[in-house]
N, C-alpha and C. Protein backbone atom coordinates (compact mmCIF):
# COMPACT_ATOMS: atom_id res chain seq x y z
N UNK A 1 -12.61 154.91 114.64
CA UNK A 1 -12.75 156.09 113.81
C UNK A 1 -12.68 155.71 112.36
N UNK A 2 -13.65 156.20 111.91
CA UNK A 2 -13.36 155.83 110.47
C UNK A 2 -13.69 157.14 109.63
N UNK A 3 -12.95 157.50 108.61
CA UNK A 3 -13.12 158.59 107.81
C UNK A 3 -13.23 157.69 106.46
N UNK A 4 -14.31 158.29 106.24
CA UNK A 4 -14.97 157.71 105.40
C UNK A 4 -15.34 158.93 104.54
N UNK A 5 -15.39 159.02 102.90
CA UNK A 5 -15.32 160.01 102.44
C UNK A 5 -17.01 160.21 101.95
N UNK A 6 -17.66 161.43 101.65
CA UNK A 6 -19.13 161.21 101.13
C UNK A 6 -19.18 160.42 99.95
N UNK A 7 -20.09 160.58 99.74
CA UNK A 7 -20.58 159.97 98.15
C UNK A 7 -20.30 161.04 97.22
N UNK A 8 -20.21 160.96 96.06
CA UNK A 8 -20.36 162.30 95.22
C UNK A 8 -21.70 162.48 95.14
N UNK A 9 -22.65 162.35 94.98
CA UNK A 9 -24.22 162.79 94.83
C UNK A 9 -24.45 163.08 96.48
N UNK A 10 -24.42 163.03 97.40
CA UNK A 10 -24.74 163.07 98.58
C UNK A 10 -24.01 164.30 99.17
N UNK A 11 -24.87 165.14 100.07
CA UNK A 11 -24.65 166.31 100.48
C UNK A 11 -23.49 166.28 101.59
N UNK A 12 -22.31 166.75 101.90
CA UNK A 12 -21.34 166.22 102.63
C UNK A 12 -21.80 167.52 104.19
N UNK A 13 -21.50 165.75 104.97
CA UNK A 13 -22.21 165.94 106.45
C UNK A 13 -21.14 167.28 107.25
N UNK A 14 -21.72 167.95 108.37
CA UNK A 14 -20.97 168.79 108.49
C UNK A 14 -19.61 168.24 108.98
N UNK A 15 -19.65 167.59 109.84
CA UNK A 15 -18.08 166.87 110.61
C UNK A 15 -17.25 166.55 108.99
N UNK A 16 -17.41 166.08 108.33
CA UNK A 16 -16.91 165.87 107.05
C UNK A 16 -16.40 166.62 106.23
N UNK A 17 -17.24 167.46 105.98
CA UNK A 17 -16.50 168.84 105.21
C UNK A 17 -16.10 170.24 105.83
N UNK A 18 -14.94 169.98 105.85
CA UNK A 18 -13.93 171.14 106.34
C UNK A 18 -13.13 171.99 105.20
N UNK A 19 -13.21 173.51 105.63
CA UNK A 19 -13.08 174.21 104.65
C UNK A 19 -11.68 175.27 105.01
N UNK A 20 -10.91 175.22 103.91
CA UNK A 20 -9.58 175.48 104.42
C UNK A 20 -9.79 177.19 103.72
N UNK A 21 -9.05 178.42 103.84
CA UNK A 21 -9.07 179.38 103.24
C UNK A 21 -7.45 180.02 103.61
N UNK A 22 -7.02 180.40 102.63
CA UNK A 22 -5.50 180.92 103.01
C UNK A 22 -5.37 181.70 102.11
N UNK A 23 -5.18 182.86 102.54
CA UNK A 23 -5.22 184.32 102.02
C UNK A 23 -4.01 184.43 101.89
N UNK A 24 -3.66 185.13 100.65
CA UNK A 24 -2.33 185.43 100.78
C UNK A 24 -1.97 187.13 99.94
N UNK A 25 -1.99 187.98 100.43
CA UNK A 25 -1.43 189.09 99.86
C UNK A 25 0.06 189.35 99.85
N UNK A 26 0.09 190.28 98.45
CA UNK A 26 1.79 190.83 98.82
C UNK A 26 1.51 192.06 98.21
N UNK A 27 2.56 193.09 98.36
CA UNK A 27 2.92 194.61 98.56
C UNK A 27 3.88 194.91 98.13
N UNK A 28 4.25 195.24 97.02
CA UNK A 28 5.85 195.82 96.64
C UNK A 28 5.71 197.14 96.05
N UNK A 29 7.10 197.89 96.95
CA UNK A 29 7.15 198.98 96.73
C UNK A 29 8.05 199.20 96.50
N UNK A 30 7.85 200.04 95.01
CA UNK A 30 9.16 200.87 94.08
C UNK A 30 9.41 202.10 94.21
N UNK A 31 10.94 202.62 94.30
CA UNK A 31 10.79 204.03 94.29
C UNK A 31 12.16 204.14 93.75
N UNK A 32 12.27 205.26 92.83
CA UNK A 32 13.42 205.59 92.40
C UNK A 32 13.84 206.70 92.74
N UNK A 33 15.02 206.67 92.69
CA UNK A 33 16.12 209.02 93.12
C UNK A 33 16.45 208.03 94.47
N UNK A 34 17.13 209.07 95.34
CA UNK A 34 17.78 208.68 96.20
C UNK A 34 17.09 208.84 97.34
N UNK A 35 15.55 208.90 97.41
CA UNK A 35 14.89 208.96 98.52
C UNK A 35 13.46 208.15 98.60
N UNK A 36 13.14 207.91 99.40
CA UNK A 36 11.68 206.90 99.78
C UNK A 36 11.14 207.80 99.43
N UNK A 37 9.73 207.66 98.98
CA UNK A 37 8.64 207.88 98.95
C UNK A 37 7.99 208.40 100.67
N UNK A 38 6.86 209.20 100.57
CA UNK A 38 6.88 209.90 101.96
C UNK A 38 6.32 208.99 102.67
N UNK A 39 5.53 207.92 102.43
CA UNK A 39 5.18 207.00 103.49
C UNK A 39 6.03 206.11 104.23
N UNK A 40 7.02 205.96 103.02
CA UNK A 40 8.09 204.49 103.54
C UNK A 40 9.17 206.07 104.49
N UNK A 41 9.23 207.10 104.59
CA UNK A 41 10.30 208.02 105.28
C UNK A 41 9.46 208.09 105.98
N UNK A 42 7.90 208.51 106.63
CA UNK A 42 7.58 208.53 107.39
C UNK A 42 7.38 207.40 108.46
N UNK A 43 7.77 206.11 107.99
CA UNK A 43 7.82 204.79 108.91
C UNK A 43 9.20 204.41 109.31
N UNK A 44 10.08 205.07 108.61
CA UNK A 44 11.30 205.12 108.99
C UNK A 44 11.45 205.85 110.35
N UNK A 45 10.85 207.01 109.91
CA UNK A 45 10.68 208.31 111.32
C UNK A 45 10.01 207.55 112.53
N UNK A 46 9.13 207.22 112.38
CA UNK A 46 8.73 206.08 113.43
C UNK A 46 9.07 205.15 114.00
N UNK A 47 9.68 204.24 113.41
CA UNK A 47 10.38 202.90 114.03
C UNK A 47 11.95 203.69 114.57
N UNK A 48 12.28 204.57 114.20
CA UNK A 48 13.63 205.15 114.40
C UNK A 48 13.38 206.77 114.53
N UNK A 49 13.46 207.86 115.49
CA UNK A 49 13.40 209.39 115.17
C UNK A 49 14.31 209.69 115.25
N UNK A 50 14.11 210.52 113.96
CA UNK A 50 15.72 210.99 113.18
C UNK A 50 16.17 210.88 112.62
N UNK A 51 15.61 209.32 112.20
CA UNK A 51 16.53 208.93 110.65
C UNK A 51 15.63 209.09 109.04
N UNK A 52 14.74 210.11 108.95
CA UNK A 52 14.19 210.47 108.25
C UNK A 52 15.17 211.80 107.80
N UNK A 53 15.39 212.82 109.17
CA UNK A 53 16.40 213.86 108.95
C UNK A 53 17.55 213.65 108.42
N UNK A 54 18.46 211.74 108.82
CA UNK A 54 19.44 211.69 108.59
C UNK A 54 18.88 211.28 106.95
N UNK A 55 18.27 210.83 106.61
CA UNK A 55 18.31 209.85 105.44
C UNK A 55 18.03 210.98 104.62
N UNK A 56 17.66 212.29 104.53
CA UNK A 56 17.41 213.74 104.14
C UNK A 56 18.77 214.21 103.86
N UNK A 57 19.61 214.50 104.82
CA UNK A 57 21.17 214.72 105.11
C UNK A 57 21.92 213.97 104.22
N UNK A 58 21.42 212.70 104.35
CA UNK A 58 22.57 211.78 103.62
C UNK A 58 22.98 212.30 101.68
N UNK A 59 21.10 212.68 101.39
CA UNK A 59 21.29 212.13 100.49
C UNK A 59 21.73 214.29 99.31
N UNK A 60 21.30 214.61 100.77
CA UNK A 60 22.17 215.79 100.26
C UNK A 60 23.13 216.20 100.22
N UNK A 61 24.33 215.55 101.19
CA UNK A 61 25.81 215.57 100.95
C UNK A 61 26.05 214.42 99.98
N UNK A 62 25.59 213.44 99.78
CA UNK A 62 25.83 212.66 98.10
C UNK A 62 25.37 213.50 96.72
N UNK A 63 24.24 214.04 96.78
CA UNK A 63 24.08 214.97 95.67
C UNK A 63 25.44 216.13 95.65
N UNK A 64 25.71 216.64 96.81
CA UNK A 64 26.27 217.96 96.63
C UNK A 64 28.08 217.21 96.14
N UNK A 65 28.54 216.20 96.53
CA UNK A 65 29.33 215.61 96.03
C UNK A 65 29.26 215.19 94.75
N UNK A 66 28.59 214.59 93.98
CA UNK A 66 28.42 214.25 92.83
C UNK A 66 28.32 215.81 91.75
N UNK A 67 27.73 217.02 92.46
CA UNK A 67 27.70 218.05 91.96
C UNK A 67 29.31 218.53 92.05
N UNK A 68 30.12 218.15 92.92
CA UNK A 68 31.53 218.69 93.27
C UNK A 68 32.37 217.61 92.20
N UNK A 69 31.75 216.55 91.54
CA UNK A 69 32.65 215.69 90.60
C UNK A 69 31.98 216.42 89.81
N UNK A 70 31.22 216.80 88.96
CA UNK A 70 30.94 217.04 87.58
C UNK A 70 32.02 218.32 87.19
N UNK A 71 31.76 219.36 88.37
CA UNK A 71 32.25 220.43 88.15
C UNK A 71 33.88 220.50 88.01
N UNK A 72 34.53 219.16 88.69
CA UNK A 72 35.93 219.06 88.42
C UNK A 72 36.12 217.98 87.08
N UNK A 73 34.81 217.59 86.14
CA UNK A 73 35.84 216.73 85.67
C UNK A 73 35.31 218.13 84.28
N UNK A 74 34.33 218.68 84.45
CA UNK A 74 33.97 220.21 83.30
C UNK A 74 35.72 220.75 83.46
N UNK A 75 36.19 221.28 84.55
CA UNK A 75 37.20 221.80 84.68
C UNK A 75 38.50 221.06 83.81
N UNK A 76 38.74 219.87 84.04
CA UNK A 76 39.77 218.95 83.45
C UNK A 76 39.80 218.94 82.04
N UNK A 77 38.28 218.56 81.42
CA UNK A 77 38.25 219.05 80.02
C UNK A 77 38.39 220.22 79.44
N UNK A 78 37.67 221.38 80.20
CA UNK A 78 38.39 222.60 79.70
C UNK A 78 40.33 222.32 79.48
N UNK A 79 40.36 222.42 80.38
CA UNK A 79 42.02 222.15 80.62
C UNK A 79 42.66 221.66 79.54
N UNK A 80 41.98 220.58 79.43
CA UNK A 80 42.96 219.37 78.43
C UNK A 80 42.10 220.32 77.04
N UNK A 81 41.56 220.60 76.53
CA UNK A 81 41.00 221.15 75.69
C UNK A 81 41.46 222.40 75.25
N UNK A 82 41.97 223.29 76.47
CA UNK A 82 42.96 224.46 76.13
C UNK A 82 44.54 224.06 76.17
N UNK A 83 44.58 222.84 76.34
CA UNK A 83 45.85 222.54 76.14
C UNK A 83 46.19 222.04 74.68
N UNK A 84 45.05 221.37 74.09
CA UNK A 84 45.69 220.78 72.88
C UNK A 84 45.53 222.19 71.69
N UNK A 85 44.60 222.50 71.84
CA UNK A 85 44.37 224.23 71.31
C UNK A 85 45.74 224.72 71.33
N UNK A 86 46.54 224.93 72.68
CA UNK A 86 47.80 225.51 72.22
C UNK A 86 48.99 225.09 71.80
N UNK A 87 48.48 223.21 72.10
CA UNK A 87 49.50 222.30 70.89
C UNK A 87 49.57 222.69 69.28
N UNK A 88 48.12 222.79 69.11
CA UNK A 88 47.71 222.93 67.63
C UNK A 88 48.58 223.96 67.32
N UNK A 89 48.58 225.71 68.41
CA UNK A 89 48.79 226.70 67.29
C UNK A 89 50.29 227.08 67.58
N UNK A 90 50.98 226.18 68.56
CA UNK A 90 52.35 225.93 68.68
C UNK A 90 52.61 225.12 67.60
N UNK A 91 52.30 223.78 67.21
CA UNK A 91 53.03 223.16 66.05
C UNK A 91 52.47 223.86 64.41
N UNK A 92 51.44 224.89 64.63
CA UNK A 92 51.37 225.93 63.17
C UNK A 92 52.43 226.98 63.56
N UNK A 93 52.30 227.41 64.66
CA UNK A 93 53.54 228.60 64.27
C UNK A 93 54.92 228.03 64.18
N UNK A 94 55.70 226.91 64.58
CA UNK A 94 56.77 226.41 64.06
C UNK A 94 56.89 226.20 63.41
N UNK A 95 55.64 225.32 62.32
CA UNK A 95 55.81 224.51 60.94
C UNK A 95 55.73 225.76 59.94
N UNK A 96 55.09 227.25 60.13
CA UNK A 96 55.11 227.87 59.75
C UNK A 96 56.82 228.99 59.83
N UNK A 97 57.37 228.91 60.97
CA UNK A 97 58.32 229.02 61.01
C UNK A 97 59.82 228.24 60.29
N UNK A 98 59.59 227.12 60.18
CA UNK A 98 60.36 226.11 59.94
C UNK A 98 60.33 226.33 58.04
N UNK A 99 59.61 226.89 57.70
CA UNK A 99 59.11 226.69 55.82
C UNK A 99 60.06 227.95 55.48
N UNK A 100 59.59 229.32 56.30
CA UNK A 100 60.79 230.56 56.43
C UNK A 100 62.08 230.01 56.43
N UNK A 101 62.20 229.05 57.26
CA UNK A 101 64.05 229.30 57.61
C UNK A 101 64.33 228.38 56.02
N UNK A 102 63.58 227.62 56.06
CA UNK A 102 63.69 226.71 54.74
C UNK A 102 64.13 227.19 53.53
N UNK A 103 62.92 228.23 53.55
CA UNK A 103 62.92 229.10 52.18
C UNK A 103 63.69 229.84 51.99
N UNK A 104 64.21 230.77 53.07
CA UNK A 104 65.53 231.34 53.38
C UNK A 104 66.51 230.83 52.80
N UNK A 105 66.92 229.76 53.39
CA UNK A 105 68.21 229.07 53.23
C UNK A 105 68.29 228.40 51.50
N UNK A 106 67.07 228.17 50.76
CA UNK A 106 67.28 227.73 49.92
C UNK A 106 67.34 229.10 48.48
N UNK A 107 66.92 230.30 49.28
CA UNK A 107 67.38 231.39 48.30
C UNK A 107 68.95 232.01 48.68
N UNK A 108 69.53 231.56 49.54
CA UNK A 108 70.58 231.62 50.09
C UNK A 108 71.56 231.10 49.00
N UNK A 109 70.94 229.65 49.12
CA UNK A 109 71.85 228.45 48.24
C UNK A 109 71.52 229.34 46.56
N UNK A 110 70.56 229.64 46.11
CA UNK A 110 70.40 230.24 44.70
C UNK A 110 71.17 231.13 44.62
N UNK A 111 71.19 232.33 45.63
CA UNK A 111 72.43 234.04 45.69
C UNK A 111 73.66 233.05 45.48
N UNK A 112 74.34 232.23 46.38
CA UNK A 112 75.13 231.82 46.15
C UNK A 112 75.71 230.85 44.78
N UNK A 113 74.83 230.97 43.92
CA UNK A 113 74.98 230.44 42.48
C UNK A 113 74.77 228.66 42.64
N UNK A 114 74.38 228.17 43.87
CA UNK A 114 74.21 226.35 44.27
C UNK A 114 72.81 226.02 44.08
N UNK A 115 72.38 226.24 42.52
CA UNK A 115 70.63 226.28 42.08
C UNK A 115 70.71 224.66 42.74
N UNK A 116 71.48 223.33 42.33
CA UNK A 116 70.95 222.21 42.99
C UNK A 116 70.96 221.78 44.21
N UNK A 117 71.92 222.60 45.07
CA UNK A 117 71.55 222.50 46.45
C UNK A 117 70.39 223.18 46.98
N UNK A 118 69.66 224.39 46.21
CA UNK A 118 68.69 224.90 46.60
C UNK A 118 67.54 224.25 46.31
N UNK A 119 67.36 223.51 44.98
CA UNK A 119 66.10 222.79 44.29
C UNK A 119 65.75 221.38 45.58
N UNK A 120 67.30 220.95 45.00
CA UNK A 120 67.30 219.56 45.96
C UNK A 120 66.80 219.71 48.16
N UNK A 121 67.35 220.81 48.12
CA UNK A 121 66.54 221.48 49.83
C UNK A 121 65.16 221.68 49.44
N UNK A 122 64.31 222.38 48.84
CA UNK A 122 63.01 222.56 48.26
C UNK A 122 62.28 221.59 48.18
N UNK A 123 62.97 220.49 47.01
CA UNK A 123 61.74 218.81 47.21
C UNK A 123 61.85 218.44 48.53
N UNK A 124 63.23 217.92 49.12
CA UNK A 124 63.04 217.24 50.15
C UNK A 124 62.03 217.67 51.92
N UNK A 125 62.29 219.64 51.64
CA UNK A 125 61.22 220.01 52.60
C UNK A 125 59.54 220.03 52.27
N UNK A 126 59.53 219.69 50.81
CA UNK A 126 58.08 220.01 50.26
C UNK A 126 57.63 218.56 50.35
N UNK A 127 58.76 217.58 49.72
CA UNK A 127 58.28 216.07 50.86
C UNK A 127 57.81 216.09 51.93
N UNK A 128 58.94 216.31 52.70
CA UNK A 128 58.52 216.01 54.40
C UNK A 128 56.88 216.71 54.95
N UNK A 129 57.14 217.88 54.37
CA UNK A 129 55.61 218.79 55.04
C UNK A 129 54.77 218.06 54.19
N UNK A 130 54.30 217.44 53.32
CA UNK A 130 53.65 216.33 52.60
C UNK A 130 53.21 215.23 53.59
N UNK A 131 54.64 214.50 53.99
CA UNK A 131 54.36 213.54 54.58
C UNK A 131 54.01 213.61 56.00
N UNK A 132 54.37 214.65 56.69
CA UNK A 132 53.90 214.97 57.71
C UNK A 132 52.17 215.28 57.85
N UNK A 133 51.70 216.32 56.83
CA UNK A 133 50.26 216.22 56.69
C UNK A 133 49.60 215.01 56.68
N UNK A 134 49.93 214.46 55.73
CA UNK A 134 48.99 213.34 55.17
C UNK A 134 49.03 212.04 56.80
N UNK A 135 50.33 211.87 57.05
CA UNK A 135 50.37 211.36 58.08
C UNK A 135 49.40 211.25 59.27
N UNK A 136 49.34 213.07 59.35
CA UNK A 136 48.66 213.81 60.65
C UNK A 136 47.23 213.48 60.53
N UNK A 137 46.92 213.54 58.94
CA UNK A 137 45.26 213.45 58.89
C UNK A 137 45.14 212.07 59.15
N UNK A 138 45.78 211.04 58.66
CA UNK A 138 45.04 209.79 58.75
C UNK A 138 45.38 209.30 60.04
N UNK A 139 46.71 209.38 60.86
CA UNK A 139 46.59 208.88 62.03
C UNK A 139 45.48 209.48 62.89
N UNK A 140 44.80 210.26 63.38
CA UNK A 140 43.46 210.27 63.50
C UNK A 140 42.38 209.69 63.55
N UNK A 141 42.51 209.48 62.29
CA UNK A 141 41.29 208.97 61.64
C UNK A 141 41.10 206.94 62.71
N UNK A 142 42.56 206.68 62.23
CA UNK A 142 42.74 205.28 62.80
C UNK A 142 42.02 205.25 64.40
N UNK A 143 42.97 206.38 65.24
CA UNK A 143 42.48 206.37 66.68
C UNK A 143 41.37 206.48 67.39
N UNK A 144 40.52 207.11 66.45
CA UNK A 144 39.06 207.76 66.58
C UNK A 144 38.07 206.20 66.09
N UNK A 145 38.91 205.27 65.15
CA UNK A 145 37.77 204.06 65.03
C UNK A 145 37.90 202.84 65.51
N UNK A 146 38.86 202.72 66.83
CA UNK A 146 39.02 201.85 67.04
C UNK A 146 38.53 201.75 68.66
């Protein structure tokens, strides 16, 4: 046996030239949401009956769950949202309370003829509500940029 290759100018004999062909396709299929596309559910239904219904089922008790988280975490923020609301107008009506008893007490100290115990009560509460504001605004500010 000898294989012997043609010539290049010479017409190649049939036993000689053999012709190879290899086909090759591919198929990819995308689908997004939580369900196939109706062809790939309808081959599901086929190779398996029923699991088109289940895979239907499935993906409506996952939706209706995910609908049962949104609605509890809407709820939580309300919550926490009406809660700091009545932080806010609890620490105004005390601080607003707290300036009364203040002011009170330091016209108290004046009736009683003690003008520097009354002056000296006056700066030190007109400090503090100072420092308390200024405090209030910028710690905020810090928590919110970090």
């Amino acid at each position: 046996m000898s294989n012997k290759l043609p010539k290049r100018n010479q017409p190649p004999t049939p036993a000689s030239h053999i012709e190879k062909r290899i086909e090759v396709s591919k198929k990819e299929v995308l689908f997004m949401g939580p369900l196939p596309d109706p062809e790939t559910l309808q081959k599901y239904e086929e190779i398996y009956p029923g699991m088109a219904e289940r895979i239907i089922a499935m993906t409506e008790k996952e939706q209706g769950k995910r609908h049962e988280n949104i609605d509890k975490t809407i709820e939580i923020e309300r919550r926490h949202q009406r809660s700091l609301n009545l932080n806010v107008r609890m620490g105004l009506f005390l601080a607003f309370g707290s300036v009364l008893v203040t002011s009170g007490m330091c016209c108290y100290f004046a009736y009683l003829g003690n003008i520097d115990a009354a002056s000296d009560t006056a700066k030190w509460v007109i400090a503090s509500l100072a420092a308390v504001f200024i405090t209030g605004r910028i710690a905020p500010q810090k928590i919110s940029k970090d």
